[in-house]
Protein backbone atom coordinates (compact mmCIF):
# COMPACT_ATOMS: atom_id res chain seq x y z
CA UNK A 1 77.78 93.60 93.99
CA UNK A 2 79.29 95.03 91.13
CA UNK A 3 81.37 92.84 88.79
CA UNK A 4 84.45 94.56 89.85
CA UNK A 5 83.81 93.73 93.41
CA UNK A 6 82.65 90.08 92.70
CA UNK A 7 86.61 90.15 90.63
CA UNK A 8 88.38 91.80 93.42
CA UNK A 9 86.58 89.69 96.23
CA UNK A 10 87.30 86.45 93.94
CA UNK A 11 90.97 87.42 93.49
CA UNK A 12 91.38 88.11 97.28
CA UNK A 13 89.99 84.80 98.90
CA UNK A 14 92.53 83.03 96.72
CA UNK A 15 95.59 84.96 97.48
CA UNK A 16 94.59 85.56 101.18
CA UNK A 17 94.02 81.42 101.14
CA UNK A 18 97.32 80.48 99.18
CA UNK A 19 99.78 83.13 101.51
CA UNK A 20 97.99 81.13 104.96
CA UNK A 21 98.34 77.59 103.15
CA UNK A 22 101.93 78.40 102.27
CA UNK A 23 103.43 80.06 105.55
CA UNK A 24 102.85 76.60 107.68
CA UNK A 25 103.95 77.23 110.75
CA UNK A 26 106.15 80.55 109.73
CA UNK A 27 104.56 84.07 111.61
CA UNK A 28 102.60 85.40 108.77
CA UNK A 29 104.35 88.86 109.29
CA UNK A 30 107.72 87.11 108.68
CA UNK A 31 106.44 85.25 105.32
CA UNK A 32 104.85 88.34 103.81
CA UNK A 33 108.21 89.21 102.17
CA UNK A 34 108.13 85.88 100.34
CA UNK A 35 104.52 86.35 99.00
CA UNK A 36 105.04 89.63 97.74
CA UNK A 37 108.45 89.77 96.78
CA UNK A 38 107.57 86.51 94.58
CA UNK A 39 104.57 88.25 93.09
CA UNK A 40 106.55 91.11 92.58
CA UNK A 41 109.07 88.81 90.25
CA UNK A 42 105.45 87.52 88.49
CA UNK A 43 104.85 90.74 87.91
CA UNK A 44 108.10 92.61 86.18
CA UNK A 45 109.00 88.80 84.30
CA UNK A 46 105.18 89.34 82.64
CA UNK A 47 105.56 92.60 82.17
CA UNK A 48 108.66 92.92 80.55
CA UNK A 49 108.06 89.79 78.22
CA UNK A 50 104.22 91.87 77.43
CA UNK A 51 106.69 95.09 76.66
CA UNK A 52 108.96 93.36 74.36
CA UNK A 53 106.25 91.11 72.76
CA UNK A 54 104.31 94.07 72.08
CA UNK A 55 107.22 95.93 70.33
CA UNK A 56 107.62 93.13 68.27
CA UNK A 57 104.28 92.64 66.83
CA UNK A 58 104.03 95.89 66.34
CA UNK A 59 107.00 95.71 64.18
CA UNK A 60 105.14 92.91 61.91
CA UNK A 61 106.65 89.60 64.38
CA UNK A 62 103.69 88.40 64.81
CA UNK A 63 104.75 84.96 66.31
CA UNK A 64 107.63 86.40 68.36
CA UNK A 65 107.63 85.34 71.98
CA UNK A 66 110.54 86.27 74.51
CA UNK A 67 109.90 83.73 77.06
CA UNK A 68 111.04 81.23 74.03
CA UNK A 69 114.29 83.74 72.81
CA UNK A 70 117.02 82.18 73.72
CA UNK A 71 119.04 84.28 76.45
CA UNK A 72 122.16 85.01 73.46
CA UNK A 73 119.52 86.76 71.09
CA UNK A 74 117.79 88.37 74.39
CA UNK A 75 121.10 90.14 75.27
CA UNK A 76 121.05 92.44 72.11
CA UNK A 77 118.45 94.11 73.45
CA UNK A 78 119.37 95.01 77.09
CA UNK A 79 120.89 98.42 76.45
CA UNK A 80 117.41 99.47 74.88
CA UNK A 81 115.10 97.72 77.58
CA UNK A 82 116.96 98.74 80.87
CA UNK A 83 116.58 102.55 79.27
CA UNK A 84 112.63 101.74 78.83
CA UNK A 85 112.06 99.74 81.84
CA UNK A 86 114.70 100.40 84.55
CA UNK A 87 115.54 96.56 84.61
CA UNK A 88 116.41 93.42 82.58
CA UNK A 89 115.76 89.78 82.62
CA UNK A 90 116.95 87.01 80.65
CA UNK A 91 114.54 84.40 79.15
CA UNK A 92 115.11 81.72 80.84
CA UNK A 93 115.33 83.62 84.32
CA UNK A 94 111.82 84.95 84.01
CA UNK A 95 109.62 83.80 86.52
CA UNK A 96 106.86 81.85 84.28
CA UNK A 97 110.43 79.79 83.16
CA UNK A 98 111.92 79.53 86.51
CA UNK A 99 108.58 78.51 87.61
CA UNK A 100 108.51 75.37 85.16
CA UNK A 101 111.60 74.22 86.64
CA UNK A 102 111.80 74.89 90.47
CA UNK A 103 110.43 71.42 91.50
CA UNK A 104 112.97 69.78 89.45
CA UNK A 105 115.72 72.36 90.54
CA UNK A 106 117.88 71.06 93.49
CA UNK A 107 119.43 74.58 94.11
CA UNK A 108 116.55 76.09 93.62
CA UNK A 109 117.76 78.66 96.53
CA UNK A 110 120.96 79.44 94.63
CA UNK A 111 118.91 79.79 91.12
CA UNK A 112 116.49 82.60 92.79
CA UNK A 113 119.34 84.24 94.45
CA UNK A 114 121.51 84.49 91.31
CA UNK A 115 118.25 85.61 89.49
CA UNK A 116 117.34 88.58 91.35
CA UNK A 117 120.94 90.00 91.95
CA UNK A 118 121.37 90.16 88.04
CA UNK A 119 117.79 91.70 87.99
CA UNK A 120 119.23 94.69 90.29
CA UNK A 121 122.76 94.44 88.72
CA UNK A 122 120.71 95.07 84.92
CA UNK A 123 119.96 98.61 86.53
CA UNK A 124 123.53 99.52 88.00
CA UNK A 125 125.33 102.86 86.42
CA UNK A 126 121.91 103.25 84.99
CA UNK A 127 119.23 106.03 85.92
CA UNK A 128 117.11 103.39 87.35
CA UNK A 129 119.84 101.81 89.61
CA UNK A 130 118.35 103.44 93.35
CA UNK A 131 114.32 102.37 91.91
CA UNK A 132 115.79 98.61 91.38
CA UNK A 133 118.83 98.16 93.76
CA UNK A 134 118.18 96.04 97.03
CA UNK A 135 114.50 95.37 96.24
CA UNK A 136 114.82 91.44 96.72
CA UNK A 137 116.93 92.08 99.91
CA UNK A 138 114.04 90.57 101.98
CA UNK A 139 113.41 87.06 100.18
CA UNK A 140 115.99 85.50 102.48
CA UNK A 141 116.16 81.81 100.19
CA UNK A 142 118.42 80.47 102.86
CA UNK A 143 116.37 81.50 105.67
CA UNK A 144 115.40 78.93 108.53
CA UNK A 145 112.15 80.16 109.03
CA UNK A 146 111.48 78.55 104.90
CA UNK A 147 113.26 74.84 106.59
CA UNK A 148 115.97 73.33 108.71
CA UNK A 149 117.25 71.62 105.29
CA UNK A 150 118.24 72.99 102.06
CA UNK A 151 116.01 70.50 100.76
CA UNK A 152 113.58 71.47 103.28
CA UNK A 153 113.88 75.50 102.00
CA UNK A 154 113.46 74.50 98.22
CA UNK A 155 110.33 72.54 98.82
CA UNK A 156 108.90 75.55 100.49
CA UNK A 157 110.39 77.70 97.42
CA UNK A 158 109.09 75.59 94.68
CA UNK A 159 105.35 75.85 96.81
CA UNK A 160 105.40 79.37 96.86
CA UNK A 161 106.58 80.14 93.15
CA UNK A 162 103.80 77.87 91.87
CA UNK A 163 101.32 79.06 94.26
CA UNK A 164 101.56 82.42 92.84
CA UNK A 165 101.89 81.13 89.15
CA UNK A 166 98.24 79.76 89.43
CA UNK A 167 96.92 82.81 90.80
CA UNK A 168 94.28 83.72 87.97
CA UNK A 169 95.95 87.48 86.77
CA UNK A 170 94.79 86.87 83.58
CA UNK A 171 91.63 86.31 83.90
CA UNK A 172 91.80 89.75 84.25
CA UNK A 173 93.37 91.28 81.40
CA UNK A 174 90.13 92.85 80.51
CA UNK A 175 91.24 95.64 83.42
CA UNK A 176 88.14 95.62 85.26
CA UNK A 177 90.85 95.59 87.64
CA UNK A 178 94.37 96.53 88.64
CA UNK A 179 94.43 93.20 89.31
CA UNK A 180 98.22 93.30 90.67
CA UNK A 181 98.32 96.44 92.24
CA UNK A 182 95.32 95.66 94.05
CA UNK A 183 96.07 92.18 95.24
CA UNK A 184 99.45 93.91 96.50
CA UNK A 185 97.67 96.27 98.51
CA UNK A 186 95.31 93.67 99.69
CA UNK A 187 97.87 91.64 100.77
CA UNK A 188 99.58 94.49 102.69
CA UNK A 189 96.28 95.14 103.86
CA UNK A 190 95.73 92.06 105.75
CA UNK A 191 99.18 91.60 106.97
CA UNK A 192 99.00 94.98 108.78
CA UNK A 193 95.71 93.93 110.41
CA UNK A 194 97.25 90.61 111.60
CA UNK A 195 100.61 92.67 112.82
CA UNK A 196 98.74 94.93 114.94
CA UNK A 197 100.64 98.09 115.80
CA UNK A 198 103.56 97.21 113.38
CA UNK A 199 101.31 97.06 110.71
CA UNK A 200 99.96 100.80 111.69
CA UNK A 201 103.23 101.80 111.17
CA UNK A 202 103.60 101.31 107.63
CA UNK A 203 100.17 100.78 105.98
CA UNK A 204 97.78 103.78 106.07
CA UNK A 205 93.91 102.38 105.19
CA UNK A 206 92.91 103.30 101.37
CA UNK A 207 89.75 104.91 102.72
CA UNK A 208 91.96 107.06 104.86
CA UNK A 209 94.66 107.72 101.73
CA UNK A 210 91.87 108.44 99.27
CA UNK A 211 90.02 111.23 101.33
CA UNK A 212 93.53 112.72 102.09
CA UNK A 213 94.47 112.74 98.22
CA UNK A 214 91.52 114.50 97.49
CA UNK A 215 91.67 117.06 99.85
CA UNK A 216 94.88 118.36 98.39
CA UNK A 217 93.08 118.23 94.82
CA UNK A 218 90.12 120.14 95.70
CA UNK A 219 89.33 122.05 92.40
CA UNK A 220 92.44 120.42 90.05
CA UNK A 221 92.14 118.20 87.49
CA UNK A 222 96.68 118.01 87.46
CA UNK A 223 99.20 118.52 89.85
CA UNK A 224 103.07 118.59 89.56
CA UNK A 225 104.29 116.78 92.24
CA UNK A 226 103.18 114.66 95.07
CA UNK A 227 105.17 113.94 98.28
CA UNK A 228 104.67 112.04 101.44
CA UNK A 229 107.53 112.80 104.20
CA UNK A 230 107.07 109.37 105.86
CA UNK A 231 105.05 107.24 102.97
CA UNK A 232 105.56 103.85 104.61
CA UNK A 233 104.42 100.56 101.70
CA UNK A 234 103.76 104.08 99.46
CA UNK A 235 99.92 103.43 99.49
CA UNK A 236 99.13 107.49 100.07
CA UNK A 237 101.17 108.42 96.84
CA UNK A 238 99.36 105.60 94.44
CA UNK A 239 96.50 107.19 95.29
CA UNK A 240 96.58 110.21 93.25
CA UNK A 241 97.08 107.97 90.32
CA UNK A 242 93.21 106.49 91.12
CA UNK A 243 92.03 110.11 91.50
CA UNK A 244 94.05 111.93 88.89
CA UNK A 245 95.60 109.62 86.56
CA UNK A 246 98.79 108.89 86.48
CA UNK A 247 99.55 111.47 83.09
CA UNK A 248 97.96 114.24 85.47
CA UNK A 249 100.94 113.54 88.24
CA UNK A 250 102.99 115.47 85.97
CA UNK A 251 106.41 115.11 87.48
CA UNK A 252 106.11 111.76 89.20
CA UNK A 253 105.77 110.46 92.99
CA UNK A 254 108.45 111.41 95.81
CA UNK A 255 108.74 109.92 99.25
CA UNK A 256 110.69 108.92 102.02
CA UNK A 257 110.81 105.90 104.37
CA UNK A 258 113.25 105.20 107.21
CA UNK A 259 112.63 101.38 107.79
CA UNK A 260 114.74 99.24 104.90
CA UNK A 261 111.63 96.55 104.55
CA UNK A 262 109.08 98.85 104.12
CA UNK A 263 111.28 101.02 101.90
CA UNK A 264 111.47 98.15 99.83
CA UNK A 265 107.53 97.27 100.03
CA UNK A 266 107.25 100.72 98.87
CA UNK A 267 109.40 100.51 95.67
CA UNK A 268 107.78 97.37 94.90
CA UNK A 269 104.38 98.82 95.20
CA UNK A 270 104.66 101.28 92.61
CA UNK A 271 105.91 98.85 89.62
CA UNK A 272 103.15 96.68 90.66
CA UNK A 273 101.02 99.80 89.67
CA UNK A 274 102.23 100.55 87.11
CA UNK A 275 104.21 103.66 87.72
CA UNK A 276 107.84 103.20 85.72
CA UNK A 277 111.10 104.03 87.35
CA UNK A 278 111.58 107.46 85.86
CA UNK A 279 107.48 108.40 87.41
CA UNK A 280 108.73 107.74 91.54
CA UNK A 281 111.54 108.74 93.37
CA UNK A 282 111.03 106.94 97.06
CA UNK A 283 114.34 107.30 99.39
CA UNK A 284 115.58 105.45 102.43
CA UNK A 285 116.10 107.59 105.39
CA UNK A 286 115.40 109.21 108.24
CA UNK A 287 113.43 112.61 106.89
CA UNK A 288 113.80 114.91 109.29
CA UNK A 289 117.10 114.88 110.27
CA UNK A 290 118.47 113.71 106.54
CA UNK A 291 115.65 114.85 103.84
CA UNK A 292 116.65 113.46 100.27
CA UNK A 293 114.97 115.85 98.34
CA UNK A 294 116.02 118.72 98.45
CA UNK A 295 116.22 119.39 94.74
CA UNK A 296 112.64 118.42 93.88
CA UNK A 297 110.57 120.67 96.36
CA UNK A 298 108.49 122.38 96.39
CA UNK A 299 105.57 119.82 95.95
CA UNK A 300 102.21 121.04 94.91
CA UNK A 301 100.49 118.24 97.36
CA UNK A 302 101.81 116.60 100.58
CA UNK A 303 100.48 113.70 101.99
CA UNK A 304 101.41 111.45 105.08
CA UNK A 305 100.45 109.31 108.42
CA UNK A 306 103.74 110.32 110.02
CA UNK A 307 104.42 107.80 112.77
CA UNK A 308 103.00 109.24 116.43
CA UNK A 309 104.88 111.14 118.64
CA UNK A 310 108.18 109.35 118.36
CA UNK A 311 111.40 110.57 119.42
CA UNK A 312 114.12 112.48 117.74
CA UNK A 313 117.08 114.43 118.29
CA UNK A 314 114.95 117.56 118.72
CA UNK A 315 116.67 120.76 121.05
CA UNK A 316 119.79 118.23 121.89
CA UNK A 317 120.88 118.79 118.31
CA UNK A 318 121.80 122.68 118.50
CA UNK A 319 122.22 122.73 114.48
CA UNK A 320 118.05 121.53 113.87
CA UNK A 321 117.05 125.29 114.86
CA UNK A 322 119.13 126.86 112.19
CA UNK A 323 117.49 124.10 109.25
CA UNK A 324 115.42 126.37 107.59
CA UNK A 325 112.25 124.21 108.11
CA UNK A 326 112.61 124.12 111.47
CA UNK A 327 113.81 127.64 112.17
CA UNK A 328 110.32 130.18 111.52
CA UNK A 329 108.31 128.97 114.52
CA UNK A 330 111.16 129.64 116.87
CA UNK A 331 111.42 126.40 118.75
CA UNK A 332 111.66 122.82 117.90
CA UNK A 333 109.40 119.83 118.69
CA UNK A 334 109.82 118.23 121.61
CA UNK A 335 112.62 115.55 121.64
CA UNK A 336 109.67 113.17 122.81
CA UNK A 337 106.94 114.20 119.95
CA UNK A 338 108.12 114.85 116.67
CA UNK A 339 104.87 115.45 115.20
CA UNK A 340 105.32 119.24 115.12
CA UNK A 341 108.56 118.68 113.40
CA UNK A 342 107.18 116.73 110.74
CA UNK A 343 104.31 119.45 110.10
CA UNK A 344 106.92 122.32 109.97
CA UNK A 345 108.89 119.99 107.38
CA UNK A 346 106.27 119.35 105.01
CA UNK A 347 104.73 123.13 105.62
CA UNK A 348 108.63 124.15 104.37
CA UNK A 349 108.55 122.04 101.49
CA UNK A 350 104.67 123.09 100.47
CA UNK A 351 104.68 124.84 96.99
CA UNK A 352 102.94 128.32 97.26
CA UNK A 353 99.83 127.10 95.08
CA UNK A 354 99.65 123.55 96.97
CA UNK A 355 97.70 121.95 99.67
CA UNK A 356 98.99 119.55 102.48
CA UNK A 357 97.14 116.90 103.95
CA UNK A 358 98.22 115.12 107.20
CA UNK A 359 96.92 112.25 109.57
CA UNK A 360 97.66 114.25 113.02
CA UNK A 361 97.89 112.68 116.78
CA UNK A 362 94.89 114.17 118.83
CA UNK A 363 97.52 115.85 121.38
CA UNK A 364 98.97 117.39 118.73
CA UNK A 365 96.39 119.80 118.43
CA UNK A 366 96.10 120.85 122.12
CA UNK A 367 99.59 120.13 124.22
CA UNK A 368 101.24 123.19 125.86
CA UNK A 369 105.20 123.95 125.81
CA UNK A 370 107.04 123.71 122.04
CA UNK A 371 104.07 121.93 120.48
CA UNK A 372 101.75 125.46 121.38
CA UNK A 373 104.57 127.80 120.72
CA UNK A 374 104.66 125.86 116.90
CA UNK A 375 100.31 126.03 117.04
CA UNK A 376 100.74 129.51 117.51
CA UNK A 377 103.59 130.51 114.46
CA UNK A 378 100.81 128.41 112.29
CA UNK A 379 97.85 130.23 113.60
CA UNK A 380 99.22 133.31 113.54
CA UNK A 381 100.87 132.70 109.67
CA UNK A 382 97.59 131.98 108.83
CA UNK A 383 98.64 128.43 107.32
CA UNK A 384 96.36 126.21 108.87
CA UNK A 385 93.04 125.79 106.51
CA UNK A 386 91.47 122.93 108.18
CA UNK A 387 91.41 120.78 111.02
CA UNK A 388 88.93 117.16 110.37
CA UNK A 389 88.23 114.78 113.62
CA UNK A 390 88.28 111.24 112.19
CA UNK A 391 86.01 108.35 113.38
CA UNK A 392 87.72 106.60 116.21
CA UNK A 393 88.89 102.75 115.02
CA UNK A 394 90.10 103.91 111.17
CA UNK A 395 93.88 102.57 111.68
CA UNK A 396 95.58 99.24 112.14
CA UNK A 397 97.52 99.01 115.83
CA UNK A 398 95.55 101.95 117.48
CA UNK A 399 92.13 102.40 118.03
CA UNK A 400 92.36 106.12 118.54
CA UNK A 401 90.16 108.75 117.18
CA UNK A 402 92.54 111.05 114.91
CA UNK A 403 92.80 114.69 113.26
CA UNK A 404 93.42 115.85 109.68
CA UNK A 405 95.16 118.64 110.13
CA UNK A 406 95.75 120.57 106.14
CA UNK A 407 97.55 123.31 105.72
CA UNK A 408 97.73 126.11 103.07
CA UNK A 409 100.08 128.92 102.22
CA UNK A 410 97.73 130.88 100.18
CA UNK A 411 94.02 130.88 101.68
CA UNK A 412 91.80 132.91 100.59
CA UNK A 413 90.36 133.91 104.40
CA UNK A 414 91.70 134.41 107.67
CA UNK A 415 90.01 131.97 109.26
CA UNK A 416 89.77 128.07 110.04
CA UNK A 417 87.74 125.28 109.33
CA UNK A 418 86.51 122.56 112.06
CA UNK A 419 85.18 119.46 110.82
CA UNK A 420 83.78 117.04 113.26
CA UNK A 421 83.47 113.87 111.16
CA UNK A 422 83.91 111.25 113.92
CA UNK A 423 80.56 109.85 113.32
CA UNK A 424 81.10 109.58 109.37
CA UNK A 425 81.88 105.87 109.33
CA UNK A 426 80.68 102.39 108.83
CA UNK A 427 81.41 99.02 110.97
CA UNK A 428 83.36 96.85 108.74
CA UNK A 429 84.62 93.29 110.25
CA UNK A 430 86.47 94.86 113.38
CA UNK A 431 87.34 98.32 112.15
CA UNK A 432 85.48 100.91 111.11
CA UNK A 433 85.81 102.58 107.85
CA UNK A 434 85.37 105.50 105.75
CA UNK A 435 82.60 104.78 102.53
CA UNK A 436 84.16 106.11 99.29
CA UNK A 437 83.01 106.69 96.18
CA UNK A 438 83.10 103.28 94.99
CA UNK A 439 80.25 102.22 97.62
CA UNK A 440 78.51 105.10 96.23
CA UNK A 441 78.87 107.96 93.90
CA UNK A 442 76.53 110.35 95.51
CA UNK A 443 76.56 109.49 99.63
CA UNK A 444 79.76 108.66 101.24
CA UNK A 445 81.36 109.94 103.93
CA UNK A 446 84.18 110.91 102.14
CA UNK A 447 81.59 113.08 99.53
CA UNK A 448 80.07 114.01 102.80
CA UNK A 449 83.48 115.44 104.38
CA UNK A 450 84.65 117.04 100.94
CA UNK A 451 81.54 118.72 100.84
CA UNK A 452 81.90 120.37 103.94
CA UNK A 453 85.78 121.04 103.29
CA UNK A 454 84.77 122.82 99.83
CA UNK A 455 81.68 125.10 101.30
CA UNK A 456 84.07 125.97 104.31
CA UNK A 457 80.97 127.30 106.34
CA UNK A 458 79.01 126.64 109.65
CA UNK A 459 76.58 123.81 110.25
CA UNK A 460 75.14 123.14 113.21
CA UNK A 461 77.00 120.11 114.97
CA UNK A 462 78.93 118.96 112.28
CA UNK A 463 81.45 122.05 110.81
CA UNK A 464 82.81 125.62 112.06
CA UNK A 465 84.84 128.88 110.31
CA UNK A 466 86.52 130.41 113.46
CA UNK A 467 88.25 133.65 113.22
CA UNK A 468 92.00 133.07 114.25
CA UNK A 469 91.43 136.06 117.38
CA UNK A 470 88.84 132.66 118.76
CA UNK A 471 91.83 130.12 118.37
CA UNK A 472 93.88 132.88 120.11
CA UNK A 473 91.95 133.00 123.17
CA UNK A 474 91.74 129.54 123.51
CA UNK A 475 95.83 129.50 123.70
CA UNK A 476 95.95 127.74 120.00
CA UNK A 477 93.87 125.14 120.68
CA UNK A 478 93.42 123.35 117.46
CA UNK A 479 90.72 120.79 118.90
CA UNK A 480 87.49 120.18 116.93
CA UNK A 481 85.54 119.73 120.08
CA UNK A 482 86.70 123.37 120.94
CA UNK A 483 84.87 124.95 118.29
CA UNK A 484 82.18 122.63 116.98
CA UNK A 485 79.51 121.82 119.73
CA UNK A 486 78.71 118.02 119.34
CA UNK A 487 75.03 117.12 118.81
CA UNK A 488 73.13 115.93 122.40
CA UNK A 489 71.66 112.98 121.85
CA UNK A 490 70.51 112.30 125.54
CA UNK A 491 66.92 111.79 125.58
CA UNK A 492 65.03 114.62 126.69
CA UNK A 493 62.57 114.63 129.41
CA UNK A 494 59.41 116.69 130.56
CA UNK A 495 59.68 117.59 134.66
CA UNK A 496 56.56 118.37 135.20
CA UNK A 497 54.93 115.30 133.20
CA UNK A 498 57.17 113.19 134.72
CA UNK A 499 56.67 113.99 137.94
CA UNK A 500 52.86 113.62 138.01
CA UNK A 501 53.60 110.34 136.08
CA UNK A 502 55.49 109.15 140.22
CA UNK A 503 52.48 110.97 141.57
CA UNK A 504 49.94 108.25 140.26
CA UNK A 505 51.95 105.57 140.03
CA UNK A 506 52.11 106.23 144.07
CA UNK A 507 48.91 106.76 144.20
CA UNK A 508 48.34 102.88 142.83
CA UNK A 509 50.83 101.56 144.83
CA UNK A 510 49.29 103.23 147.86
CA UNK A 511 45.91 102.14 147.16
CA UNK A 512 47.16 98.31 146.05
CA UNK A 513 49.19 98.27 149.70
CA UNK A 514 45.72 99.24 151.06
CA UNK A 515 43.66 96.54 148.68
CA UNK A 516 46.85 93.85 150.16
CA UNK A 517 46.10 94.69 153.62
CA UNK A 518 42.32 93.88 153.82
CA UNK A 519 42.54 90.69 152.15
CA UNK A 520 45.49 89.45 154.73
CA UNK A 521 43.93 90.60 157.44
CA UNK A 522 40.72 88.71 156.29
CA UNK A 523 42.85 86.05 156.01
CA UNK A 524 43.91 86.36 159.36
CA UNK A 525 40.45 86.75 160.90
CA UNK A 526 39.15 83.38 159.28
CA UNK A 527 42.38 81.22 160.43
């Protein structure tokens, strides 16, 4: 185990530990606001205070430290941080403060709540006001579910603020690892585990997010954009950071999430790694039938999990067929399935060099009616590059085996690419899961599915380039198990040896029965 792993698994026992010890008898999907949302404060109250500090000693302060300023001097420089950071906080409303006196504080509740709507107050009328506003809306301090008492509520507050003060972050100021951003996603991690097919719905497995990041980065070292239609806690997007570096997403990180909590989780989760205000632009709403940004496409690499076959307005809203990302193929996605709708949005909003990479529902790739008619436009438009079958067991809430499907506007053939991966995986607790190139550099099954994606050739059993006239006769079937003949592993077995294998053992049995016979009817003679 590397020393990075032996730091990450280290970290991760403790929080995992700390958010169980401190929920008591709350659901563990209702307290995971609280845990992040308070390590979210940690995290912006130290980094701020490491911003300014930094500034200072720079400037020849060499003993300056903001968490002592007093909050009159702090205020001189709000104009000038809030332009920097997208936020401001006060000295003595900084968490590793507040922390010192929450167990002395009797309205402890009213303290945090005053605290973090001046936080998102610092950003309003400023460019960071949508990044900042509303993201403490979920740390309810006068929720029940903390205590039936006041006092009650700001024992459990006190527990939780000092809980996450002790959490050893600095033991890791070396960098070995992101130590916040990665506790985050741990943390997110686990709860979606625990919240079955909730947790599905919002938290895409990094395994899953890295091998879809790279996809659309096949042969770039930069892209412009990135964009994920439906990007849930944002974990997709914060990939390309690991892969690229965040100087290489030129223009920043763009998404959209309907539900308000995990829009939230979302915003959170890019301070917490590192990406500043003016780097993300993540929006709350519904995508497909109100798309915020329409001034920033086209995007130069797509990502998303879009949520399976849910409903939507569909052919009862006569205006969607007119919407120019709808309108090409002809016909909309079935009221009951928006999948199709979602691929036709992001293949609208695809730049003309970039690559789209998305988590697809198996009957996606194979359902008659709207769904084919939509297959077929693709097909035919020769924008479908790939199609990759996924291990079965890969996401929280479903154990269902499912399809990359990536799209292209620009290929460089006429034909498609079948991947069957579904036996590139490992058991890991009780999921599988994808290897990566931090289990190993050279053979992973993510290497081992990039590998295949980049050759873009025929191998027996594992990968197919079909000619779009194929996919045509087989009505726009997009199924891997259409094109690439799986491997038969039944045993095989020789007739002919096999059958004069019965013929003696017969034979033996005959001659035994025989052998049986004598010595019971000797028996028989003697009695």
């Amino acid at each position: 185990m590397s020393k990075k792993e032996k730091e990450q698994s280290e970290l991760f026992k403790t929080i995992w530990d700390v958010a169980n010890k401190l929920r008591g008898a709350v659901d563990g999907w209702d307290f995971k606001q609280y845990v992040l949302s308070a390590l979210f404060y940690r995290f912006i109250s130290e980094d701020l205070t490491r911003y300014i500090n930094e500034q200072e000693h720079k400037a020849g302060n060499k003993d300056f430290d903001y968490a002592k300023l007093s909050d009159e001097k702090a205020e001189f420089a709000r104009e000038a941080i809030v332009k920097e950071k997208g936020y401001f906080i006060l000295p003595s409303e900084l968490f590793q403060n507040v922390v010192k006196r929450a167990r002395q504080d009797e309205n402890l509740n009213i303290t945090l709540h005053n605290i973090f709507r001046k936080i998102e107050s610092s950003a309003k009328g400023q460019p960071s006001e949508d990044d900042i506003k509303g993201l403490f809306d979920e740390f309810d301090v006068n929720s029940k579910k903390l205590g039936a008492t006041v006092e009650q509520r700001n024992k459990k507050l006190a527990d939780l603020l000092e809980s996450i003060a002790n959490l050893p972050f600095d033991r890791y100021s070396d960098n070995t690892i992101d130590a916040f951003g990665d506790a985050y996603e741990y943390l997110m991690r686990m709860y979606a585990g625990n919240a079955g097919k909730s947790g599905g719905e919002f938290f895409t497995p990094p395994e899953v997010s890295e091998l879809l990041a790279r996809i659309t980065v096949v042969g770039k070292k930069e892209v412009n954009k990135v964009y994920d239609p439906a990007c849930g806690s944002g974990s997709l997007l914060l990939k390309f950071s690991k892969i690229l570096g965040d100087k290489n997403v030129r223009k920043g990180y763009f998404g959209q999430e309907i539900n308000i909590t995990i829009y939230n989780l979302a915003r959170i989760n890019m301070f917490l790694h590192g990406i500043n205000y003016n780097k993300f632009d993540i929006a709350h709403g519904d995508t497909l039938l109100d798309p915020k940004h329409w001034d920033e496409e086209p995007f130069e690499a797509i990502v998303s999990n879009p949520p399976y076959s849910i409903r939507w307005e569909g052919d009862s809203n006569p205006i969607l067929i007119n919407d120019p990302r709808f309108s090409p193929a002809g016909v909309l996605a079935p009221r009951s399935k928006a999948d199709m709708a979602f691929v036709m949005h992001m293949l609208s909003w695809l730049a003309p060099s970039g690559t789209a990479a998305i988590v697809s529902f198996p009957g996606v790739l194979y359902r008659g009616g709207a769904e084919q008619k939509i297959r077929k436009y693709l097909v035919e438009n020769n924008f479908v590059d790939a199609i990759i079958q996924l291990p079965p067991d890969l996401f929280f809430g479903t154990g269902i085996a499912t399809a990359i499907m990536v799209l292209k506007k620009n290929k460089k053939d006429n034909k498609i690419l079948f991947i069957d991966a579904s036996k590139e995986f490992v058991r890991s607790g009780n999921k599988n899961r994808l290897t990566t190139f931090e289990d190993d550099p050279e053979d992973n099954n993510i290497k081992t599915i990039l590998d295949a994606y980049t050759k873009r050739e025929d191998k027996k059993h594992f990968s197919a380039l079909v000619e779009k006239e194929k996919i045509a006769e087989n009505d726009y079937n997009l199924s891997v198990s259409t094109y690439v003949e799986p491997e038969d592993t039944r045993e095989k077995i020789d007739i002919k040896e096999l059958n004069k294998q019965i013929k003696e053992t017969v034979e033996k049995v005959n001659y035994l029965r025989g052998e049986i016979n004598k010595i019971v009817a000797e028996l028989e003679g003697d009695a």
